[in-house]
Protein backbone atom coordinates (compact mmCIF):
# COMPACT_ATOMS: atom_id res chain seq x y z
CA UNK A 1 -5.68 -34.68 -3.32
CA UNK A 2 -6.72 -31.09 -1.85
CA UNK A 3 -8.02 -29.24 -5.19
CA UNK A 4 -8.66 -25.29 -5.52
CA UNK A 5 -10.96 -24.21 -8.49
CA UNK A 6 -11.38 -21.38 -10.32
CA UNK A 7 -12.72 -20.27 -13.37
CA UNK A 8 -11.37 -21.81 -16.82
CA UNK A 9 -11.02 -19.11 -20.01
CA UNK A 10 -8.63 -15.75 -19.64
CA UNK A 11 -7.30 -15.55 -16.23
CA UNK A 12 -7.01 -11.98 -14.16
CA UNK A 13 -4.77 -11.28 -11.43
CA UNK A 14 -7.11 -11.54 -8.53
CA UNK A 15 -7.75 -15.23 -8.87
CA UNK A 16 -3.60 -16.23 -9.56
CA UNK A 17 -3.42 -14.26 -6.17
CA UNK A 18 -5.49 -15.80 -4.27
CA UNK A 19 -4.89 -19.31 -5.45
CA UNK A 20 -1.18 -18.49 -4.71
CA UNK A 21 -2.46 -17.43 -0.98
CA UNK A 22 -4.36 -20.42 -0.67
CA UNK A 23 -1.29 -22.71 -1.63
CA UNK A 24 0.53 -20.83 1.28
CA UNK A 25 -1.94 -22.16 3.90
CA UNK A 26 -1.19 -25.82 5.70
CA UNK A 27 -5.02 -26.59 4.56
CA UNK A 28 -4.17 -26.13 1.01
CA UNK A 29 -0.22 -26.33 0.39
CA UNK A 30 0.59 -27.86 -3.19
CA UNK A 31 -3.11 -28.51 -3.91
CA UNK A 32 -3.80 -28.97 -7.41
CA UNK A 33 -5.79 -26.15 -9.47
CA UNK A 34 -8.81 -27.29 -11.37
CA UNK A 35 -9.84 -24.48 -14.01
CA UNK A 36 -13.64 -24.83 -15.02
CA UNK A 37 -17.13 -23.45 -14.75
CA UNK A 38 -18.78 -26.59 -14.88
CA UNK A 39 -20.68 -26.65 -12.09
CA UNK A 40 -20.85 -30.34 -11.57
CA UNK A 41 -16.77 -30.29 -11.23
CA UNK A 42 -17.06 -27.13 -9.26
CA UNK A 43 -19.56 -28.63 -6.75
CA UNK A 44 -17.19 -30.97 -5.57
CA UNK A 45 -13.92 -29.04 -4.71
CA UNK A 46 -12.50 -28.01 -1.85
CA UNK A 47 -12.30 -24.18 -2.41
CA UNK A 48 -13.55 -22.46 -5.35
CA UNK A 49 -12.51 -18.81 -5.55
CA UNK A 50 -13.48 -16.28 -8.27
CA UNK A 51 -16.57 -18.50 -9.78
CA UNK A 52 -19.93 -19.90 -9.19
CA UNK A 53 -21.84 -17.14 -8.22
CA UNK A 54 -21.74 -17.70 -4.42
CA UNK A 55 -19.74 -15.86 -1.31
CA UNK A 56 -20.43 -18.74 1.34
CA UNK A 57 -16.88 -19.15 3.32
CA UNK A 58 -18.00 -21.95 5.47
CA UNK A 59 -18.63 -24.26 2.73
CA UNK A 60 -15.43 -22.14 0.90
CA UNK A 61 -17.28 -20.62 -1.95
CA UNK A 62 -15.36 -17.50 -2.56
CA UNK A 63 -16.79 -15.84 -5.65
CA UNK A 64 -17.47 -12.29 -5.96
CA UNK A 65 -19.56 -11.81 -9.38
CA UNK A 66 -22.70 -12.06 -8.13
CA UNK A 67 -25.17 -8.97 -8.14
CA UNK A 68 -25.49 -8.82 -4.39
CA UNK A 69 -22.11 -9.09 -3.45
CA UNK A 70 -21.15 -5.91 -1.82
CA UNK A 71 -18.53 -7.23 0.68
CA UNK A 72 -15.57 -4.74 1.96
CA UNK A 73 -12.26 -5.62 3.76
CA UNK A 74 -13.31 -2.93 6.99
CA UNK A 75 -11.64 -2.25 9.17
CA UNK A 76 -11.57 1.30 7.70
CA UNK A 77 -11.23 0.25 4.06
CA UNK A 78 -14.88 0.83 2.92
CA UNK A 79 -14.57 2.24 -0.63
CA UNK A 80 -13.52 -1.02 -2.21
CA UNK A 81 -15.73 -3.99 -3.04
CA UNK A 82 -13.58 -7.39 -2.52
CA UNK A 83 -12.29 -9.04 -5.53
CA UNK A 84 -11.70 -12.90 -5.07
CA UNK A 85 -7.59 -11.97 -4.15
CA UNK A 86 -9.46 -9.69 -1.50
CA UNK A 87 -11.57 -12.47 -0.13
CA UNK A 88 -8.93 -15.20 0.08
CA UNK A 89 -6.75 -12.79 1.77
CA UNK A 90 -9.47 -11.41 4.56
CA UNK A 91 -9.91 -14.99 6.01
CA UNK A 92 -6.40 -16.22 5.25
CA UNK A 93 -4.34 -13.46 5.16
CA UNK A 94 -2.92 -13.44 9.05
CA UNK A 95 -2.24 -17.26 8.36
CA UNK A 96 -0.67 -16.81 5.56
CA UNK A 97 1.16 -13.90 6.58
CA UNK A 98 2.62 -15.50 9.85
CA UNK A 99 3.88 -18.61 7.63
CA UNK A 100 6.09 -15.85 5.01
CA UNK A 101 7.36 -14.53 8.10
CA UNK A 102 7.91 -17.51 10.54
CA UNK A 103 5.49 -15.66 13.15
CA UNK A 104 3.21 -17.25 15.57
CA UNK A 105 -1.05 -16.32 14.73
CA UNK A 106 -0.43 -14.44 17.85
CA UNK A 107 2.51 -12.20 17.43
CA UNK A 108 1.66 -8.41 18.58
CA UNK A 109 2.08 -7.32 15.03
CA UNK A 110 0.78 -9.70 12.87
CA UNK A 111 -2.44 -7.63 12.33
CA UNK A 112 -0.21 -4.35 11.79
CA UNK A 113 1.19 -6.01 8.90
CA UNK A 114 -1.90 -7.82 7.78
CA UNK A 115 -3.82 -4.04 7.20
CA UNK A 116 -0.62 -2.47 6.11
CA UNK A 117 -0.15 -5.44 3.27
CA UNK A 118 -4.31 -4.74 2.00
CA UNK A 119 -3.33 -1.32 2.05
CA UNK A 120 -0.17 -1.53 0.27
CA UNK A 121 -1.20 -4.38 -1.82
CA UNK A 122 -4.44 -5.95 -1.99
CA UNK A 123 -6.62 -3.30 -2.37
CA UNK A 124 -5.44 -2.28 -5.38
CA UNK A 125 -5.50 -5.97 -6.83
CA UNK A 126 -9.38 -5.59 -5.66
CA UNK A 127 -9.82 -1.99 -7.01
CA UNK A 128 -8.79 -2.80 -10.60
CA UNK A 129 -10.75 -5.89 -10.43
CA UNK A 130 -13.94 -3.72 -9.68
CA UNK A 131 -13.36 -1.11 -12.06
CA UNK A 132 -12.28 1.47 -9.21
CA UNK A 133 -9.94 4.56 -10.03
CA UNK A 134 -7.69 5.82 -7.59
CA UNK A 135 -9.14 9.46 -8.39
CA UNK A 136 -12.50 10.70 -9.28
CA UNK A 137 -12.32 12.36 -12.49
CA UNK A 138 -14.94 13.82 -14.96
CA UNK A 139 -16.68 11.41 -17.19
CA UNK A 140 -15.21 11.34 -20.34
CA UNK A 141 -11.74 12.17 -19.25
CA UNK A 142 -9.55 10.37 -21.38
CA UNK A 143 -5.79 9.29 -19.38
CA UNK A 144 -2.82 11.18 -20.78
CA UNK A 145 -0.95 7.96 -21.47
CA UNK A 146 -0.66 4.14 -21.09
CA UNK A 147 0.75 1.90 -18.15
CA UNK A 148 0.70 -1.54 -18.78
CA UNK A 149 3.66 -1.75 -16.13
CA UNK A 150 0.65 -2.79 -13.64
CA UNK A 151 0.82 -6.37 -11.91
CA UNK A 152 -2.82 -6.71 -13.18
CA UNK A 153 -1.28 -5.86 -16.61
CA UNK A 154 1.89 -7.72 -16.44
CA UNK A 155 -0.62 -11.18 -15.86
CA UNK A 156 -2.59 -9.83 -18.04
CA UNK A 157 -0.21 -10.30 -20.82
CA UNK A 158 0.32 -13.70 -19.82
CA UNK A 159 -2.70 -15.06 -21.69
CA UNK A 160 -2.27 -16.35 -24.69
CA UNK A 161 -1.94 -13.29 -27.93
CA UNK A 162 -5.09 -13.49 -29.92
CA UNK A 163 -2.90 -15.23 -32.89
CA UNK A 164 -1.43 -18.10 -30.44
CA UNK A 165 -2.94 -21.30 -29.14
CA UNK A 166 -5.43 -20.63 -26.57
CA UNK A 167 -6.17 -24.09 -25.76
CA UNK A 168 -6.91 -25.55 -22.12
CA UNK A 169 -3.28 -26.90 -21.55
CA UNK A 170 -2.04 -23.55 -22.77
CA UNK A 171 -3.61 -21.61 -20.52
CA UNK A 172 -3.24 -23.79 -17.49
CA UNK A 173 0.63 -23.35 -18.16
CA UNK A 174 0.18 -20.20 -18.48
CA UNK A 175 -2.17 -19.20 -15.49
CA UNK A 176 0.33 -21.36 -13.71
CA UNK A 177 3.31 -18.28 -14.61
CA UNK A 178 0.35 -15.85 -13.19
CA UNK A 179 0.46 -17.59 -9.90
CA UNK A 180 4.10 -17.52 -9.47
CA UNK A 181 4.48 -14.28 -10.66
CA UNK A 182 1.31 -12.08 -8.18
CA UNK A 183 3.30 -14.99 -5.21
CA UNK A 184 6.53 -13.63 -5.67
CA UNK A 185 5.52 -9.73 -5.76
CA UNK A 186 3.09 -10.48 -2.81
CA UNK A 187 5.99 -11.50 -0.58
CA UNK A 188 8.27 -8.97 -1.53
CA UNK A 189 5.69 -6.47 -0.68
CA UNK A 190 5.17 -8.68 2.93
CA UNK A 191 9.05 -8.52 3.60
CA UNK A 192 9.04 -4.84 2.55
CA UNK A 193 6.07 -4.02 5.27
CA UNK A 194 7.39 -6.65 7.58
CA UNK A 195 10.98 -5.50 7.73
CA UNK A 196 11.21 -2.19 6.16
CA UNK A 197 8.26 -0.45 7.09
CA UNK A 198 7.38 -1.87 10.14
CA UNK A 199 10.37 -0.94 12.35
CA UNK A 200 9.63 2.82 11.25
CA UNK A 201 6.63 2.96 13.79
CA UNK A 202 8.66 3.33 16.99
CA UNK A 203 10.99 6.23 15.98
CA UNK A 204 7.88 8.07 14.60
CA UNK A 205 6.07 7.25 17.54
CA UNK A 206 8.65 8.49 19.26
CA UNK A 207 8.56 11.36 18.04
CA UNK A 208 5.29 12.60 18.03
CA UNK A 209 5.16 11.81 21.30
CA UNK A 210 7.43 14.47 21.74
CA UNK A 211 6.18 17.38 19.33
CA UNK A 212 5.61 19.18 22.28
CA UNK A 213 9.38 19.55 23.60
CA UNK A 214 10.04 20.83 19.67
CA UNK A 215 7.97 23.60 19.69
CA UNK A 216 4.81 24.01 21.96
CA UNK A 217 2.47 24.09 19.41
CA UNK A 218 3.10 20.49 18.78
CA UNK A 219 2.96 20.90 14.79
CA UNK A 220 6.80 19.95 14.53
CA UNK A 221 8.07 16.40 14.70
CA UNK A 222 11.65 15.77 15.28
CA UNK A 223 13.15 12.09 14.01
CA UNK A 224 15.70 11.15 15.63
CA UNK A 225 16.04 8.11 13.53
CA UNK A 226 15.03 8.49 9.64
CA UNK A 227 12.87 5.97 8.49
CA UNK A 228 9.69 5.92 5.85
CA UNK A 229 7.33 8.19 8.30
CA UNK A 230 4.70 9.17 6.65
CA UNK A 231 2.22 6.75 6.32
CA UNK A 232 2.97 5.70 10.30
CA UNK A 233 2.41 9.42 10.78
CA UNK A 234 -1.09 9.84 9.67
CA UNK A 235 -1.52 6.00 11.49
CA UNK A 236 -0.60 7.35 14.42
CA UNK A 237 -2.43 10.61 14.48
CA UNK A 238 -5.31 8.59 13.99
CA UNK A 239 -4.64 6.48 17.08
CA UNK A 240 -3.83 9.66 18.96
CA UNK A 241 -6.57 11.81 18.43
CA UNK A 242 -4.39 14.55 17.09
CA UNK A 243 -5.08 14.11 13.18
CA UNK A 244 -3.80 16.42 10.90
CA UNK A 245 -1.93 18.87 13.76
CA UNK A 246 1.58 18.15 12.61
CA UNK A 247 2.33 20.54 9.87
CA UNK A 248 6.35 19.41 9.69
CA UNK A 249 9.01 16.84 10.27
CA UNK A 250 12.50 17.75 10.51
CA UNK A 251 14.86 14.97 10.18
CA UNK A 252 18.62 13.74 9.10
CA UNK A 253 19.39 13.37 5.19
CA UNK A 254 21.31 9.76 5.84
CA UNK A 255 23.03 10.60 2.58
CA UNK A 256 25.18 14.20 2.91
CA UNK A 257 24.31 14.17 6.81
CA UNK A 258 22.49 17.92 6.30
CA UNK A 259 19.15 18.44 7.54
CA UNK A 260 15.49 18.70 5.87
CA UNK A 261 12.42 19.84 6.99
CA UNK A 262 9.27 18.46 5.14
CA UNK A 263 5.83 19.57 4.59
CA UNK A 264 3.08 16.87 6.13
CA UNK A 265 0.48 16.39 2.99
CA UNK A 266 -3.08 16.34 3.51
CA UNK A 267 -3.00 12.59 3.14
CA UNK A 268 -1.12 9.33 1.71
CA UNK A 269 -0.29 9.67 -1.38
CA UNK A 270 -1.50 13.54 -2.06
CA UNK A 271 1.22 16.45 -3.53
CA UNK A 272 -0.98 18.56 -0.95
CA UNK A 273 0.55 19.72 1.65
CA UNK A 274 -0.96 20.66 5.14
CA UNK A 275 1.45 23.98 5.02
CA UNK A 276 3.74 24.35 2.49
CA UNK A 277 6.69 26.21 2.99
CA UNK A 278 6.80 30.00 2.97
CA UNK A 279 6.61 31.29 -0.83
CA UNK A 280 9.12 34.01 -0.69
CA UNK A 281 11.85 30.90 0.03
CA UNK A 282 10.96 28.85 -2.50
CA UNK A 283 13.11 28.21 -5.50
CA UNK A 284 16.23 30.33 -3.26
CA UNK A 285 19.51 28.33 -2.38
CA UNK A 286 22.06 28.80 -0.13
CA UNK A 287 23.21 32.22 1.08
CA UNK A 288 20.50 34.16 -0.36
CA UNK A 289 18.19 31.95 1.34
CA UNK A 290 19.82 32.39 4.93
CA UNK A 291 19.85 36.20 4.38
CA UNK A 292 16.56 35.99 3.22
CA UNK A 293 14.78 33.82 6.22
CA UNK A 294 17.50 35.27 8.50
CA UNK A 295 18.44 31.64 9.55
CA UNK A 296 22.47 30.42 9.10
CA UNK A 297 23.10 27.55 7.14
CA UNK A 298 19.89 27.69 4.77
CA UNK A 299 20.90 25.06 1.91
CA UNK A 300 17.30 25.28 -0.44
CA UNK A 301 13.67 25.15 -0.29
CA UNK A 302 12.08 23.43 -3.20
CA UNK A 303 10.13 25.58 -5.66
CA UNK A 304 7.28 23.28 -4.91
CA UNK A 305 7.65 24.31 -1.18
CA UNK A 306 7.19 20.62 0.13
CA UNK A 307 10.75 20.59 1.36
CA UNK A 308 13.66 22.34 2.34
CA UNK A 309 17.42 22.19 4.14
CA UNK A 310 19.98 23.69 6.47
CA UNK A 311 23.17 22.33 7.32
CA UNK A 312 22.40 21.76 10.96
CA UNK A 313 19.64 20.16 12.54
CA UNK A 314 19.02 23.75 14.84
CA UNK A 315 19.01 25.46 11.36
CA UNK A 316 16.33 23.13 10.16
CA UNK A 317 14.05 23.37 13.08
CA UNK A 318 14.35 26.94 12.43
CA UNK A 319 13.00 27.15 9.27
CA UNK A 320 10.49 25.04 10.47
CA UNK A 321 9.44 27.17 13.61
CA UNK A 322 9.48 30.61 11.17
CA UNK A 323 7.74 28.71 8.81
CA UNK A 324 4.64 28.41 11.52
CA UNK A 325 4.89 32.34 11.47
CA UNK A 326 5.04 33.24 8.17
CA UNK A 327 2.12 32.82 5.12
C-alpha cells in the first residue's frame, strides 16, 4: 500500500493540507498516513512531507524545517517561505486542481486558478506556518484582540486539550478530522475561484479595455456586468501595462438596480484608495448631494469617500468624471 508520512506529536495545518492534496492525486489516492520521526520508518515511504530535514522532490522528501530552506512559490509571490501545504501544492497543485474540477492538465485556465487558489489560500496556510504577519508593525505591538476563527486555529484545536489523552491512536484520529476539515475548506475555496471568481475576468476585461470610450483619460471603468472586480482589476493592469491608472469603476447595484461608483484602492486588500471621492460630498445624501455636486439623482457618498450612488448609470459616471476634477 502507497503510504504518506509525516511527523508524529501535535499536528499543524500545513501538513493535514498537504496530506489531504496528496490523497487527491491518482499517485497517492487513499494512501495510508504513517505519523513518525523515526527515521528508519521515514526512509522507506513513499512521500514524506513536513519532516526529515530534507526538500528533495525527486526522491519526494518535502520538508521545510531545515536551516537552508528558503524556497518561494514565484511566480510573483516572493515574500513567503513555503510551508510543507505550500510545497505539496507547487508540484501537485494543477493536478490536483484539474481532478476537483473535472479539467484536463491542459485547460487554458487551469494555471489562472492554480495562482489565484495560492493567493487566496495557500499562502496564508504557508505564512502562519513561517511566522509571517500580513502587516509590518512595530516590535512590541501587542494585537487588539484574539481570532482563533483561523483554519490554522480551528486544527489547531483539534489536538488533544492538555487534560485529555494524547496518546498515538488519539491523535491519529484526530489529525485524521484535520485532514478532512483543511480538504473540505480547500475545495470550497477551488469552486469559489473556479466558478465564482473566475468568470469575473471577461466583463472586467471588458471593460478596461474600454476606459477610453468612458472618459478619455482612461481612469473610469464601466461594468457592464457586476461581478467581484477588483482583484481581476489590478491582474489585469498588470498584464496591460497600465497599473494603477484606473482611479474608478462605475457599475450596477444588482440589488435596488441604482448605480455606484467606487474608489480603486492602492492594492488588494488596502482601505486606501487611489482617489477617494471629493470631501465636500462625503457623508451628504440625496438632494443636498445633487445640489451640492450639481449632478441629478445623487443618492450618497460614503463618509469614508470609497463609494458613492446616483439613481442612473449617466448620474454615476458623472460623479465619477467631476470627481477627476475636483480635490
Amino acid at each position: 500500500m502507497v503510504k504518506i508520512g509525516t511527523h508524529s506529536g501535535t499536528f499543524h495545518c500545513d501538513e493535514a493540507l498537504g496530506c489531504w492534496l496528496l490523497r487527491q492525486t491518482p499517485r497517492f489516492k487513499d494512501a495510508e498516513i504513517v505519523r513518525t520521526r523515526d527515521p528508519e520508518v521515514l526512509k522507506d515511504l513513499d512521500v514524506v512531507i513536513d519532516v526529515g530535514g530534507e526538500y528533495d522532490f525527486p526522491r519526494l522528501r518535502l520538508d521545510h524545517h531545515q536551516r537552508e530552506f528558503t524556497e518561494k512559490f514565484g511566480h510573483g509571490f516572493e515574500t513567503t517561505r513555503l510551508s510543507s501545504a505550500g510545497l505539496v501544492y507547487r508540484h501537485f497543485g494543477r493536478e490536483v486542481l484539474a481532478g476537483l474540477l473535472g479539467w484536463p492538465l491542459d485547460h487554458p485556465e487551469l494555471e489562472t486558478v492554480y495562482l489565484q487558489v495560492y493567493r487566496n489560500f495557500i499562502e496564508a496556510v504557508d505564512a502562519v506556518d513561517n511566522g509571517v504577519g500580513q502587516y509590518t508593525v512595530p516590535s512590541g505591538t501587542a494585537p487588539l484582540y484574539v481570532n482563533n476563527t483561523t483554519l490554522g486555529a480551528r486544527v489547531a484545536s483539534l489536538n488533544p486539550r492538555w487534560n485529555q489523552p494524547s496518546d498515538d491512536a488519539t491523535l491519529y484520529q484526530q489529525f485524521l478530522k484535520a485532514v478532512e476539515l483543511t480538504g473540505r475548506e480547500f475545495s470550497e475555496a477551488v469552486d469559489w475561484v473556479a466558478r465564482g471568481w473566475l468568470p469575473g475576468r471577461r466583463p472586467v476585461a471588458e471593460s478596461l479595455a474600454a476606459r477610453h470610450s468612458v472618459h478619455p483619460s482612461g481612469k473610469i471603468i464601466l461594468l457592464l456586468e457586476y461581478c467581484p472586480w477588483k482583484d481581476h482589476l489590478y491582474d489585469l493592469e498588470r498584464e496591460s501595462g497600465c497599473v494603477g491608472e484606473v482611479l474608478y469603476c462605475v457599475y450596477q447595484d444588482d440589488r435596488d438596480k441604482s448605480y455606484r461608483v467606487q474608489c480603486v484602492s492602492v492594492g488588494p486588500g488596502s482601505f486606501e484608495n487611489r482617489r477617494s471621492l471629493p470631501a465636500a460630498w462625503r457623508g451628504v445624501r440625496d438632494d443636498a448631494l445633487s445640489e451640492l455636486s450639481g449632478i441629478p439623482g445623487c443618492v450618497f457618498v460614503h463618509a469614508g469617500g470609497f463609494i458613492g450612488g446616483n439613481k442612473t448609470k449617466e448620474g454615476a459616471l458623472a460623479m465619477a468624471v467631476k470627481a477627476l476634477e475636483l480635490d
